[in-house]
Protein backbone atom coordinates (compact mmCIF):
# COMPACT_ATOMS: atom_id res chain seq x y z
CA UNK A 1 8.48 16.21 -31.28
CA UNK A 2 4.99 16.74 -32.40
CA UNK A 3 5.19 16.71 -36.45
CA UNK A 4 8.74 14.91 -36.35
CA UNK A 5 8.53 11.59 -35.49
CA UNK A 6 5.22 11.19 -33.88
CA UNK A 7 3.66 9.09 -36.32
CA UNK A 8 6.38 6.55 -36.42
CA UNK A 9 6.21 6.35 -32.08
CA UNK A 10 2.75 6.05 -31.99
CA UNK A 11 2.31 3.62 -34.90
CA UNK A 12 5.21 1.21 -33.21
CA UNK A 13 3.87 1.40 -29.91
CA UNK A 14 -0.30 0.20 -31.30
CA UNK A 15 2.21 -2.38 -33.31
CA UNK A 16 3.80 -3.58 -30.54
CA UNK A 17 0.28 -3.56 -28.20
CA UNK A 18 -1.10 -5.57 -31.23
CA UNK A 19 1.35 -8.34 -31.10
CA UNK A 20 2.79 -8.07 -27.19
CA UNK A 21 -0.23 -6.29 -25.00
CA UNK A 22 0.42 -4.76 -22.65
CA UNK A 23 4.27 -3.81 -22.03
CA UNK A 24 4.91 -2.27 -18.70
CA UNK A 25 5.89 -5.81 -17.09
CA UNK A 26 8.39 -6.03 -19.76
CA UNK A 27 9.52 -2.77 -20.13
CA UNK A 28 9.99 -3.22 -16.56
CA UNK A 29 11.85 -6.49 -16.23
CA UNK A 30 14.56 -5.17 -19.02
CA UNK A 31 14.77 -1.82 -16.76
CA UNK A 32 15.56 -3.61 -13.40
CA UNK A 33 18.01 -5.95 -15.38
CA UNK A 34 19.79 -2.80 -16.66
CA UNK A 35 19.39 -0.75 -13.39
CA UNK A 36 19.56 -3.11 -10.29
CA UNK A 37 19.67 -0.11 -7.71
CA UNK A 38 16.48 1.26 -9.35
CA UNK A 39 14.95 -2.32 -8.37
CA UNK A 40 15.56 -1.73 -4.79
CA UNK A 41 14.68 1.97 -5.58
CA UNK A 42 11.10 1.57 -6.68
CA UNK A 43 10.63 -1.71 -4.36
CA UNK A 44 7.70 -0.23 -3.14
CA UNK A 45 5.99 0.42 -7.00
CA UNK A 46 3.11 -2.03 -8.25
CA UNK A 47 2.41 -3.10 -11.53
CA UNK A 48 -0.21 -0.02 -11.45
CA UNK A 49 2.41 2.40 -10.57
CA UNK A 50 4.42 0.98 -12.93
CA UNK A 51 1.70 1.57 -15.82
CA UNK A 52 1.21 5.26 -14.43
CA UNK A 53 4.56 6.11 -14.45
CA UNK A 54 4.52 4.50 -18.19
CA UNK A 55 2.19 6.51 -19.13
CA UNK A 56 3.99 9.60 -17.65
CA UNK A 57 7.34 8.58 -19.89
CA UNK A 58 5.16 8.23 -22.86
CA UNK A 59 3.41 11.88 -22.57
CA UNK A 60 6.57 13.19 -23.26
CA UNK A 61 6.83 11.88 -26.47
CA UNK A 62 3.56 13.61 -27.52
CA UNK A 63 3.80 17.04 -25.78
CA UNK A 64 6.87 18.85 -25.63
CA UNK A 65 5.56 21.27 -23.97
CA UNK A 66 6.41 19.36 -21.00
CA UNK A 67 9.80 19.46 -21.93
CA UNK A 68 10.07 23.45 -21.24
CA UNK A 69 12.16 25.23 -18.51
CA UNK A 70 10.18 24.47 -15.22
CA UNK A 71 7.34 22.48 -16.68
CA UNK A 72 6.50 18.67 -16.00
CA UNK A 73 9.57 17.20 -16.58
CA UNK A 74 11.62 19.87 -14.53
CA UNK A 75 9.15 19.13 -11.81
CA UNK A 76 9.71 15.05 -12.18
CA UNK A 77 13.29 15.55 -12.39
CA UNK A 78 13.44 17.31 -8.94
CA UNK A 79 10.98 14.82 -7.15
CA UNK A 80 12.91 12.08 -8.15
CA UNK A 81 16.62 12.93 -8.17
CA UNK A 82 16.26 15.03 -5.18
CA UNK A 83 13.20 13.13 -3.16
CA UNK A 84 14.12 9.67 -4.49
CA UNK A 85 17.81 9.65 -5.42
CA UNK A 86 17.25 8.38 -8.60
CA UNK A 87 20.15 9.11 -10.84
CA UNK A 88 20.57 9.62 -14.51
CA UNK A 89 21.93 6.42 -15.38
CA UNK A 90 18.15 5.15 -14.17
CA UNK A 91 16.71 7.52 -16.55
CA UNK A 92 18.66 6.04 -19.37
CA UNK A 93 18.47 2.79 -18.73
CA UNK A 94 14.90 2.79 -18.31
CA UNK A 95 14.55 4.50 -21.93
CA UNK A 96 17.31 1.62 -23.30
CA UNK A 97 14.75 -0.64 -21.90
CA UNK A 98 11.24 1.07 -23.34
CA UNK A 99 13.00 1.11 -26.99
CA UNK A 100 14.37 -2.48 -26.74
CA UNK A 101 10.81 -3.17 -25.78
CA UNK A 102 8.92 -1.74 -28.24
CA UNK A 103 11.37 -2.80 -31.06
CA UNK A 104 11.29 -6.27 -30.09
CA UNK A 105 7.02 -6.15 -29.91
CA UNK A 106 7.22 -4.45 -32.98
CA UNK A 107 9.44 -7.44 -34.71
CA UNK A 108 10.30 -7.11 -38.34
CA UNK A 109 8.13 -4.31 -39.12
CA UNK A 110 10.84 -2.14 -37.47
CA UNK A 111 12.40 0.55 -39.80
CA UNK A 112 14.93 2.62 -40.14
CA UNK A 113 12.85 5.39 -39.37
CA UNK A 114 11.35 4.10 -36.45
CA UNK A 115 14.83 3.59 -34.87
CA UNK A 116 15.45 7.41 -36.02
CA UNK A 117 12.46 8.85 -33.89
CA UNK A 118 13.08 6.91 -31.05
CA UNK A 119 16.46 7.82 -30.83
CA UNK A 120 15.54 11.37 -31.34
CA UNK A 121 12.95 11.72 -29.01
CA UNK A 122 14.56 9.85 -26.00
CA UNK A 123 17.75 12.10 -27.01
CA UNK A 124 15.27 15.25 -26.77
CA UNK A 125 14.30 13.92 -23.27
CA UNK A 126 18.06 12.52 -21.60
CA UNK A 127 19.91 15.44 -22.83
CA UNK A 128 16.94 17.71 -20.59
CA UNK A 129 17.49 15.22 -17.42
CA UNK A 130 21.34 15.31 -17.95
CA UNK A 131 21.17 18.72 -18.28
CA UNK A 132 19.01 18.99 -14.45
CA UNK A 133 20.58 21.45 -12.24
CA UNK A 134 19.96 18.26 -9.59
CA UNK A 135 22.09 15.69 -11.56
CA UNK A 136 25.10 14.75 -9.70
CA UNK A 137 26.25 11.27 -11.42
CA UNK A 138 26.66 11.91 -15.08
């Protein structure tokens, strides 16, 4: 991802902090709309867990290094599909919910191209936790 799409995902995300703030209570509020079960799931997460794990999605986007066999990802994906039971179909609605988000902060000023690299890079990332020797729903 580095190089190929970066600049558009960074530049819509200091967009949308410009105009919304902070967006972990909405990114949030669209996920538990989308995913119920991950609602009861995470009933124990504040708004600070919330941001952390935020801030865990986002490093993805920046580093695919973490993306590699057996690296941070691999290791999220088994804590939480095997620790948690958190299922795929969390995973994506969580990213439908982070790019409705940020589109909607960003308002107008969204492009074509902005769609593109979000679309690519949450692709990069869903295919990996599809892909998860521990996924048993998809």
């Amino acid at each position: 991802m580095p190089g190929d799409g970066l600049v558009e995902i960074e530049n819509t995300l200091e967009i949308c902090a410009e105009n919304i703030g902070d967006i972990v209570p909405e990114v949030y509020e669209r996920f538990f709309a989308l995913s119920p079960e991950a609602k009861v799931l995470m009933g124990h997460a504040d708004e600070f867990m919330c941001g952390r794990m935020l801030n865990e999605v986002l490093t993805l986007f920046l580093n695919q290094e973490h993306l590699a066999p057996g690296a941070y990802l691999d290791w999220e994906l088994d804590n939480h599909l095997l620790a948690y039971q958190a299922t795929s179909k969390m995973y994506d609605a969580f990213f439908q919910a982070l790019i409705e988000t940020v589109r909607g902060g960003v308002g107008d000023a969204w492009t074509q191209a902005d769609e593109l690299a979000w679309n690519n890079a949450v692709s990069l990332i869903l295919n990996h936790v599809h892909a998860h020797p521990a996924v048993k729903d998809t």
